[in-house]
Protein backbone atom coordinates (compact mmCIF):
# COMPACT_ATOMS: atom_id res chain seq x y z
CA UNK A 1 5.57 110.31 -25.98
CA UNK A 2 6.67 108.56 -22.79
CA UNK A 3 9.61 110.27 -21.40
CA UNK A 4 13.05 108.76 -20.86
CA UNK A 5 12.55 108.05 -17.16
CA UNK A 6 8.82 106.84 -17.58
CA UNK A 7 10.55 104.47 -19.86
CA UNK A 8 13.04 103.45 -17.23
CA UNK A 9 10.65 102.90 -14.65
CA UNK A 10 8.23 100.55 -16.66
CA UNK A 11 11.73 98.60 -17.30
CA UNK A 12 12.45 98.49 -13.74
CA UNK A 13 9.11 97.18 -12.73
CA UNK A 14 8.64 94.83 -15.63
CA UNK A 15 12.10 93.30 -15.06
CA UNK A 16 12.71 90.05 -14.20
CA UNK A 17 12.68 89.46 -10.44
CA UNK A 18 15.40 86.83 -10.63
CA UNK A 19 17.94 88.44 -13.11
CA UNK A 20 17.80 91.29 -10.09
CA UNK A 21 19.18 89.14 -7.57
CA UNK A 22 21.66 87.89 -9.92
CA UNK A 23 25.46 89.31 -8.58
CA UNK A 24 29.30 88.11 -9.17
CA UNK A 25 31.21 86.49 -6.82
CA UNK A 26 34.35 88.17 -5.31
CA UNK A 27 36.23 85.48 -5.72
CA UNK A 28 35.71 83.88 -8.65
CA UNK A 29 33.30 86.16 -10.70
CA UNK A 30 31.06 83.36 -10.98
CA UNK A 31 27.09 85.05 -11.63
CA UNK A 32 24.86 83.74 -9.54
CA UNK A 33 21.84 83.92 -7.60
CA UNK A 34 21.58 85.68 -3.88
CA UNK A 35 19.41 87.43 -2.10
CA UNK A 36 21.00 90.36 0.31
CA UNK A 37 21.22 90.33 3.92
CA UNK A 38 21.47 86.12 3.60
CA UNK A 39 24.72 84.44 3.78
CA UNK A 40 25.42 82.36 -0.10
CA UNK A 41 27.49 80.19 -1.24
CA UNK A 42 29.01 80.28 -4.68
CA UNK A 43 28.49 77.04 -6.57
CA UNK A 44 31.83 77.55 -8.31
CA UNK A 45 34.48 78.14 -5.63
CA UNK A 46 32.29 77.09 -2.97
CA UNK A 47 33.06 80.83 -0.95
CA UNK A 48 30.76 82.19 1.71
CA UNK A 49 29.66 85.47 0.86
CA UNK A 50 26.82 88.62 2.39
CA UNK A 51 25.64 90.83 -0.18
CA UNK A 52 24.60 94.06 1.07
CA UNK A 53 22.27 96.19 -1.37
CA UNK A 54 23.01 99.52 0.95
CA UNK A 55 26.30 99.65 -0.38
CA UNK A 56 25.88 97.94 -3.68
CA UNK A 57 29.29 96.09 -2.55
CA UNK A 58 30.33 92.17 -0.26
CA UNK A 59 29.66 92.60 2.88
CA UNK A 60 31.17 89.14 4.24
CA UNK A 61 33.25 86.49 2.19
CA UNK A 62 35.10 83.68 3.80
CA UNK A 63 37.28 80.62 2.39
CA UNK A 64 40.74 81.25 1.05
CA UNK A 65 41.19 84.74 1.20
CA UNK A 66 42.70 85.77 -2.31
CA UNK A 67 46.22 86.65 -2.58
CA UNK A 68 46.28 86.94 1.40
CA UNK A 69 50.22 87.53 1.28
CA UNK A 70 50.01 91.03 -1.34
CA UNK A 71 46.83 92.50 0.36
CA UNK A 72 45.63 95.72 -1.78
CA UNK A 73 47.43 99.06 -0.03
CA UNK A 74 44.93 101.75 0.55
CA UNK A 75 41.63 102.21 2.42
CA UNK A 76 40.29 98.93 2.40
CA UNK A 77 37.19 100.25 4.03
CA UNK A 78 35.70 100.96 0.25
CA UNK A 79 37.58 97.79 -0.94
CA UNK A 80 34.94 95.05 -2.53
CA UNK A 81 37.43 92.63 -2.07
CA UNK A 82 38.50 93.62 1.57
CA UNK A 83 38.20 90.62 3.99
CA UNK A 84 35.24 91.18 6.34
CA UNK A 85 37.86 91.48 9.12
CA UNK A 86 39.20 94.89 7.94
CA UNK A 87 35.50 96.31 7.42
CA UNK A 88 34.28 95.66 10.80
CA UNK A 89 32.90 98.99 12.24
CA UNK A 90 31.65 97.03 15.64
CA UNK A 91 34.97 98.39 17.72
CA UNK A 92 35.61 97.83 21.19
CA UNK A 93 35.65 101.61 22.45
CA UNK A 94 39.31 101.30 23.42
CA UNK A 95 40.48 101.64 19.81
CA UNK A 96 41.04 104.88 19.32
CA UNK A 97 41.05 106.27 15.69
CA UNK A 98 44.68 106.28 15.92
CA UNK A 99 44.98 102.71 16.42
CA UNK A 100 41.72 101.56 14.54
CA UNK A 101 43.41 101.80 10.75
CA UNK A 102 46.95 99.30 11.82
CA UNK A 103 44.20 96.71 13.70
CA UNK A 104 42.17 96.80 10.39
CA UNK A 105 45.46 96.27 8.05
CA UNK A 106 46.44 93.88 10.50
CA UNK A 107 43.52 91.85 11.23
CA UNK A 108 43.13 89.65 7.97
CA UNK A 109 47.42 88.73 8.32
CA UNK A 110 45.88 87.66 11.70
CA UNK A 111 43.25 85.67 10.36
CA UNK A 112 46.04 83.47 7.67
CA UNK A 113 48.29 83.26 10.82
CA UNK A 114 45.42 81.15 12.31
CA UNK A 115 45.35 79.01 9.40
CA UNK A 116 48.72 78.38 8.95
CA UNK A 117 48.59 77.86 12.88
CA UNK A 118 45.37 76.10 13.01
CA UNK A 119 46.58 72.47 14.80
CA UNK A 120 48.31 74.52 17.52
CA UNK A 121 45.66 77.91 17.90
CA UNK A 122 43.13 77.44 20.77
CA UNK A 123 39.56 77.30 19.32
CA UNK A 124 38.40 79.99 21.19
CA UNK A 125 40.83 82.55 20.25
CA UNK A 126 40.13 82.33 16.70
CA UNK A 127 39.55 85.88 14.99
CA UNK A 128 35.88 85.44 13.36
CA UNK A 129 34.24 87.59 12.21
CA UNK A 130 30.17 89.06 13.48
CA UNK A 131 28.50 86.94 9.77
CA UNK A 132 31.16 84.12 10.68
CA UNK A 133 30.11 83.51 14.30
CA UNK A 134 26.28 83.81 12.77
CA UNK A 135 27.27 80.90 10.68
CA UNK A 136 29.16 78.98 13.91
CA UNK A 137 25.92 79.43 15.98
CA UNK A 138 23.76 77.97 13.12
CA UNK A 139 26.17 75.25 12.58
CA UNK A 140 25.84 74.58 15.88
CA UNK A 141 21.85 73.91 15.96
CA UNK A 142 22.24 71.51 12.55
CA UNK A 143 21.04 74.13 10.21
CA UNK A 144 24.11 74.36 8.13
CA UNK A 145 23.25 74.41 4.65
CA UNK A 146 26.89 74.97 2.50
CA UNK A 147 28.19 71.84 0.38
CA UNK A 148 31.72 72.93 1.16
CA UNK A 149 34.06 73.78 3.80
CA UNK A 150 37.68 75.56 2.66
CA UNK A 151 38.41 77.25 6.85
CA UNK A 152 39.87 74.78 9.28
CA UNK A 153 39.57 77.21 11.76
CA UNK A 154 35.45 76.35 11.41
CA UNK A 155 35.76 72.60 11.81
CA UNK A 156 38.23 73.42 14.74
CA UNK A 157 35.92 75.59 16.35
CA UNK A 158 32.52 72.92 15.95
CA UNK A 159 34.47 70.03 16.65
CA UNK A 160 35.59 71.80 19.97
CA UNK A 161 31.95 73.07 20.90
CA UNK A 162 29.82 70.86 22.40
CA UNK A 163 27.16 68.60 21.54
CA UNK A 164 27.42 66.48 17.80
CA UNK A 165 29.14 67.94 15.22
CA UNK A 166 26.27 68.05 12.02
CA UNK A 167 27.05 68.83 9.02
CA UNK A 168 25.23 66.98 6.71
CA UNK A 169 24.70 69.30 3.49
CA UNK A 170 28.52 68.88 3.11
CA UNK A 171 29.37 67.22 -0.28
CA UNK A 172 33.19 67.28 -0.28
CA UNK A 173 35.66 66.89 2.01
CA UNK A 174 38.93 67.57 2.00
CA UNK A 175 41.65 65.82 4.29
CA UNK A 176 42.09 69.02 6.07
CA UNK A 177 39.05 69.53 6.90
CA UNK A 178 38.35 65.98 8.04
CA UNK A 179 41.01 66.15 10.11
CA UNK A 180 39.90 68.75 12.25
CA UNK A 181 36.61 67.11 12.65
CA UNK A 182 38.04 63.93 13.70
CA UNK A 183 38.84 66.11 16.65
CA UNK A 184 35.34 66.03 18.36
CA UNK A 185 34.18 63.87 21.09
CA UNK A 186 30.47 63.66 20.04
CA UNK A 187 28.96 62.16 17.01
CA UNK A 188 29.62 63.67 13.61
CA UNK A 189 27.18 63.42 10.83
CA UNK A 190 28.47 63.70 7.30
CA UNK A 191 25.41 62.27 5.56
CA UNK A 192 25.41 63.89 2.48
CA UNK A 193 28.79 62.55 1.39
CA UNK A 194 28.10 60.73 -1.78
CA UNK A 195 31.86 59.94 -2.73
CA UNK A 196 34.77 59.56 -0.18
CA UNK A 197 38.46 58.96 -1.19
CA UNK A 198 40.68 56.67 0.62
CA UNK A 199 42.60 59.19 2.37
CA UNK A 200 40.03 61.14 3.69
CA UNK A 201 38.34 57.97 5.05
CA UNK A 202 41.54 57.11 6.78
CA UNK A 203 41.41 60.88 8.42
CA UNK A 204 38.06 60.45 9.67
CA UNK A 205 38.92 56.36 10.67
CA UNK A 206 40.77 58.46 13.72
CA UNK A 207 37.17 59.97 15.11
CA UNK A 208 37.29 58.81 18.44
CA UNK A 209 33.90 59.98 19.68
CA UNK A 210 30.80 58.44 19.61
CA UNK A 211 29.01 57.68 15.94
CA UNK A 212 30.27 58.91 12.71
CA UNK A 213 27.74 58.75 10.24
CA UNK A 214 28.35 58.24 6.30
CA UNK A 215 25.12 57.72 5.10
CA UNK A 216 25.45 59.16 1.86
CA UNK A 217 27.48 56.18 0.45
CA UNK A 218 25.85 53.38 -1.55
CA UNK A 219 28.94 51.69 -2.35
CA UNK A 220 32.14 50.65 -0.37
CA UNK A 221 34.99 49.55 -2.50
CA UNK A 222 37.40 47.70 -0.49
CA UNK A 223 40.37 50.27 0.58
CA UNK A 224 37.61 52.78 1.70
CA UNK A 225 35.64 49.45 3.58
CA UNK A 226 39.06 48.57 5.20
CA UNK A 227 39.71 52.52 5.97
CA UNK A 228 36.57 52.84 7.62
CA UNK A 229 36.87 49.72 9.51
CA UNK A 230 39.61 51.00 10.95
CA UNK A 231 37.76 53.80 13.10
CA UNK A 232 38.39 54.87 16.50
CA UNK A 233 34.65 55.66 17.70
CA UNK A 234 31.95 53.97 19.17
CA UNK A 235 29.62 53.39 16.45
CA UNK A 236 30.13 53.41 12.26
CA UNK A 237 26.70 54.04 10.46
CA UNK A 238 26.70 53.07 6.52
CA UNK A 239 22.48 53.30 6.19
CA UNK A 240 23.03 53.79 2.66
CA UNK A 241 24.00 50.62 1.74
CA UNK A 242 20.87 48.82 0.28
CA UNK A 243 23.44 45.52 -0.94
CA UNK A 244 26.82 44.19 0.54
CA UNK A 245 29.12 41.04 -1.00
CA UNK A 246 30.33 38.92 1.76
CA UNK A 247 34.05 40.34 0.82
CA UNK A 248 32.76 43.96 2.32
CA UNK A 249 30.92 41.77 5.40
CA UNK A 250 34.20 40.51 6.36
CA UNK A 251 35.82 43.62 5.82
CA UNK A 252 33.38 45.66 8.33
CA UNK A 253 33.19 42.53 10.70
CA UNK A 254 36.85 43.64 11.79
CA UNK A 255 35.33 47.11 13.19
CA UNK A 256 35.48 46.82 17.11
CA UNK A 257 32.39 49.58 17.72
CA UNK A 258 28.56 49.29 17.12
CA UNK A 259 27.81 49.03 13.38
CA UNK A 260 24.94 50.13 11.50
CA UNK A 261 23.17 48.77 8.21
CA UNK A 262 19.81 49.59 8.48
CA UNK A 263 19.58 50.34 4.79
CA UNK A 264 20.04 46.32 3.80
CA UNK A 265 16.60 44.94 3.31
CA UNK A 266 17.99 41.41 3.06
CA UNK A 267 20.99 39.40 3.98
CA UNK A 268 22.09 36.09 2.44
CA UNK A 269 23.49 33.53 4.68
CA UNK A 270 27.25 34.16 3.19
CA UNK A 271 26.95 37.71 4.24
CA UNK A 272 25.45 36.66 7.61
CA UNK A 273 28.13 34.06 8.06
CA UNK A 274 30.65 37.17 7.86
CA UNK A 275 28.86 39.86 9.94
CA UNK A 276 28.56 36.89 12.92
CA UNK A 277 32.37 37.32 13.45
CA UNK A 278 31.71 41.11 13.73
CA UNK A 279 34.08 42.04 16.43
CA UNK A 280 31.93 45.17 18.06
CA UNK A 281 29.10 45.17 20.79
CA UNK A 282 25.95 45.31 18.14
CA UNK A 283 24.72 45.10 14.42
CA UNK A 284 21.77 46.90 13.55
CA UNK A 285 19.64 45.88 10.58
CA UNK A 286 16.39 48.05 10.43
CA UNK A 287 15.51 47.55 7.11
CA UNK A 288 15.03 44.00 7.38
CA UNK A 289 11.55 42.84 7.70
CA UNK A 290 12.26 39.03 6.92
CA UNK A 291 14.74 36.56 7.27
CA UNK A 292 15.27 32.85 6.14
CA UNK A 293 15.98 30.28 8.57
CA UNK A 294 19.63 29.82 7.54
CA UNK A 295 20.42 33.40 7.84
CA UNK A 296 19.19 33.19 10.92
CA UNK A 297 21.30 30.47 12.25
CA UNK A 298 24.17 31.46 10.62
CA UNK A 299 23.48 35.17 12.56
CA UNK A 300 22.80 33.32 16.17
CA UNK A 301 26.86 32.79 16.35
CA UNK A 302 27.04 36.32 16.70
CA UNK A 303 28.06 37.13 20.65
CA UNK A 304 26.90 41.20 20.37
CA UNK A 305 23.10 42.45 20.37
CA UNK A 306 21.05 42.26 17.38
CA UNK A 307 18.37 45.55 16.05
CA UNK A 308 15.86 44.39 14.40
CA UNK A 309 13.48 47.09 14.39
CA UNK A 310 11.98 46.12 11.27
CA UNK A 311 10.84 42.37 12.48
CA UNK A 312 7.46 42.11 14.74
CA UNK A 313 7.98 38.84 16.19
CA UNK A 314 10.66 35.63 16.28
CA UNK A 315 8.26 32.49 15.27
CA UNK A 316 9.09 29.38 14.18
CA UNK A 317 12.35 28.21 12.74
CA UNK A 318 13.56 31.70 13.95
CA UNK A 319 12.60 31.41 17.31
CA UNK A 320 14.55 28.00 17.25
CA UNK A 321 17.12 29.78 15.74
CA UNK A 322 17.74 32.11 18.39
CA UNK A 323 16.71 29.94 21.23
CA UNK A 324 20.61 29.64 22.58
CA UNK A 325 21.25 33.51 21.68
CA UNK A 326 22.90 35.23 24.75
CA UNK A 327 22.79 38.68 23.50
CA UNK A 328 19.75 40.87 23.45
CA UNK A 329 17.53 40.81 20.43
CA UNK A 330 15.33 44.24 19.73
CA UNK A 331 12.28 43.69 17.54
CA UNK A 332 9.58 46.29 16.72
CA UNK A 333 7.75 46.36 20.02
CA UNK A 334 9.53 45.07 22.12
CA UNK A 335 13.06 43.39 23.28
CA UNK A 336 14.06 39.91 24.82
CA UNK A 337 17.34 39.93 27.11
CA UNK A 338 17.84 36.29 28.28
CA UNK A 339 21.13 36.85 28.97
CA UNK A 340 20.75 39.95 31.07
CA UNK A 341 18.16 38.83 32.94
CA UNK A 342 20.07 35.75 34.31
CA UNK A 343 22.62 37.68 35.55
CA UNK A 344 19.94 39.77 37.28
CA UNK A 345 18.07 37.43 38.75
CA UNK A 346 21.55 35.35 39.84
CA UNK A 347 23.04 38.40 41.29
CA UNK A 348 20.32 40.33 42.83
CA UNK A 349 19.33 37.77 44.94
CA UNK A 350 22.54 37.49 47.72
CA UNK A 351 22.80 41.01 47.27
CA UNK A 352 19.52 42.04 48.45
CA UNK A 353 19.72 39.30 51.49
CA UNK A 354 22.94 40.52 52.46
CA UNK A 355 21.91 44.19 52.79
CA UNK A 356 19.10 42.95 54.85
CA UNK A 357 21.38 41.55 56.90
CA UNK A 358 23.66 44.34 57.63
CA UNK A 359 20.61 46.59 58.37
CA UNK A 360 19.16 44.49 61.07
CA UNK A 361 22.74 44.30 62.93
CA UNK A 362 23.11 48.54 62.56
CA UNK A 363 19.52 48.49 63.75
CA UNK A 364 20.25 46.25 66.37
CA UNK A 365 23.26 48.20 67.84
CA UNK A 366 21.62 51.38 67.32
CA UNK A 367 18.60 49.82 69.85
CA UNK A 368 21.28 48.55 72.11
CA UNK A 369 23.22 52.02 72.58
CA UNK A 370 20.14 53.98 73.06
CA UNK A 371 18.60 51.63 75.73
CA UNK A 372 22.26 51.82 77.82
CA UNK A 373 21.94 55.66 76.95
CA UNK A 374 18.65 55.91 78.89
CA UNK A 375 19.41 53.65 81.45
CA UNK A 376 22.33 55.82 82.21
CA UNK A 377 19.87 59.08 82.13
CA UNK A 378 17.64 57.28 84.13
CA UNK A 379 19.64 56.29 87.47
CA UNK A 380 21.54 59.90 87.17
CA UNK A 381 18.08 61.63 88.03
């Protein structure tokens, strides 16, 4: 008869392989599943956490730290629900071992100071932590893959960093966050937002960078259309509107930056009527592979540049419909710029004669002076 650790070791091997990876969150005790050595989210409070198998214990956890104001007393070292701050072992050599067990009591206090501070802290003196700044750097190259965000200190610290801010797995936002992401100078991309509320679409209306993208939403309901028409930036993309009524046209016609609604595959002349008083420098319409003569002459009153990426050629009643268009119109292939190129051709020409010009009378004084220079050389000798 099989022994009572043969037994055990048949169970062990015969055990599920997913029910082993299956652990609690600190936070919430929510069980779910994780691999170690991987940072995880929890689907129930949305916390960050590292599971380490070593030490059967959390390794990292970040989001609202609980109960931040009674931390446990003790050695927090052996603590599973320590921050990450106080567990650190990676030193600088100037600690000594006097002063290494006050820094670690005192470096999570540090860490809600920053939050409670985070509109006034400098970016770069933030207090992260070795998984944290893991998670910064892969922010940082788009391969953030959490649905939430509860530290401000993070969207401080990306929207400071350069290059676009991406952040597209996110599918909540709360004003607090937004607000700190509204901070960046580059484009930030919040395509996976499915909902927005009116108040965080008035915190991200103050971007004032260059393209904030809200892909994710297939409907605009008026205060959110009139929030987001509101926005600082350069450019507004909405590609996930597939249909618009002309009362959400005239809405988004008041934006003053580049506007984007390459998701439409077809605009009726009402709607086109309203987007032609769009106040920016361009409308894009990818998704549009025809158009009807009347859309199209309602459309040619528009004075921006038109993308039509998904059209091969203007024939017809739509090449008469665009004949007097000033702005540039980009097709498929390739582009026409009738307005541009007047100005070229108008302005170019004095310019070019005038520099001509001005080099033959340099080049003339320059052959003048060097003829009285050797002529002078010449009768010294």
């Amino acid at each position: 008869m099989a022994g009572p650790s043969v037994l055990r070791f048949f169970s062990a091997t015969m055990s599920n392989p997913a029910d082993q990876n299956r652990r609690n969150c600190p936070g919430c005790g929510n069980a779910f599943s994780a691999s170690a050595d991987k940072i995880t989210q929890c689907p129930a409070c949305g916390r960050l956490v590292l599971f380490d198998d070593g030490r059967r214990r959390v390794a990292f956890e970040q989001g609202d730290l609980p109960n931040e104001k009674s931390l446990p007393s003790g050695d927090q070292s052996q603590s599973t629900d320590s921050p990450p701050l106080a567990r650190e072992k990676n030193r600088p050599a100037v600690i000594g071992p006097l002063l290494a067990r006050p820094a670690a009591h005192w470096l999570p206090y540090q860490a809600a100071i920053e939050r409670q501070l985070v509109d006034l802290w400098p970016p770069r003196l933030f207090t992260f932590t070795k998984h944290e700044r893991w998670q910064l750097r892969a922010s940082q190259r788009g391969q953030f893959d959490f649905q939430q965000l509860h530290d401000p200190r993070f969207a401080k610290y990306l929207a400071a960093s350069p290059g676009p801010v991406l952040l597209d797995t996110l599918q909540s936002l709360s004003p607090a966050i937004a607000r700190q992401l509204a901070r960046t100078p580059s484009s930030l991309y919040l395509r996976g937002l499915t909902t927005l509320n009116t108040a965080t679409a008035a915190t991200l209306a103050k971007h004032g960078g260059e393209t904030l993208a809200l892909d994710g939403l297939s409907s605009l309901p008026d205060e959110l259309t009139e929030a987001l028409a509101r926005h600082q930036g350069r450019g507004l993309s909405l590609n996930g509107l597939f249909r618009i009524e002309a009362n959400t046209a005239a809405r988004l016609a008041e934006y003053h930056g580049r506007l984007a609604l390459n998701g439409l595959s077809s605009l009726t002349p009402a709607v086109a009527a309203e987007l032609a008083d769009h106040r920016g420098k361009s409308l894009s319409f990818a998704g549009i592979q025809q158009l009807s003569p009347e859309t199209a002459r309602a459309l040619a009153r528009y004075e921006g540049d038109f993308y039509f990426e998904g059209l091969t050629e203007l024939t017809g009643e739509l090449a008469r419909a665009f004949q007097d268009f000033p702005g540039k119109l980009q097709l498929k292939f390739h582009e026409i710029r009738r307005r541009r190129r007047t100005e070229r051709s108008e302005v170019g020409q004095p310019l070019s004669l005038a520099f001509l010009i001005a080099a033959a009378v340099v080049l003339d004084i320059a052959c003048y002076e060097l003829f009285a220079f050797l002529t002078e050389l010449f009768n010294s000798v």
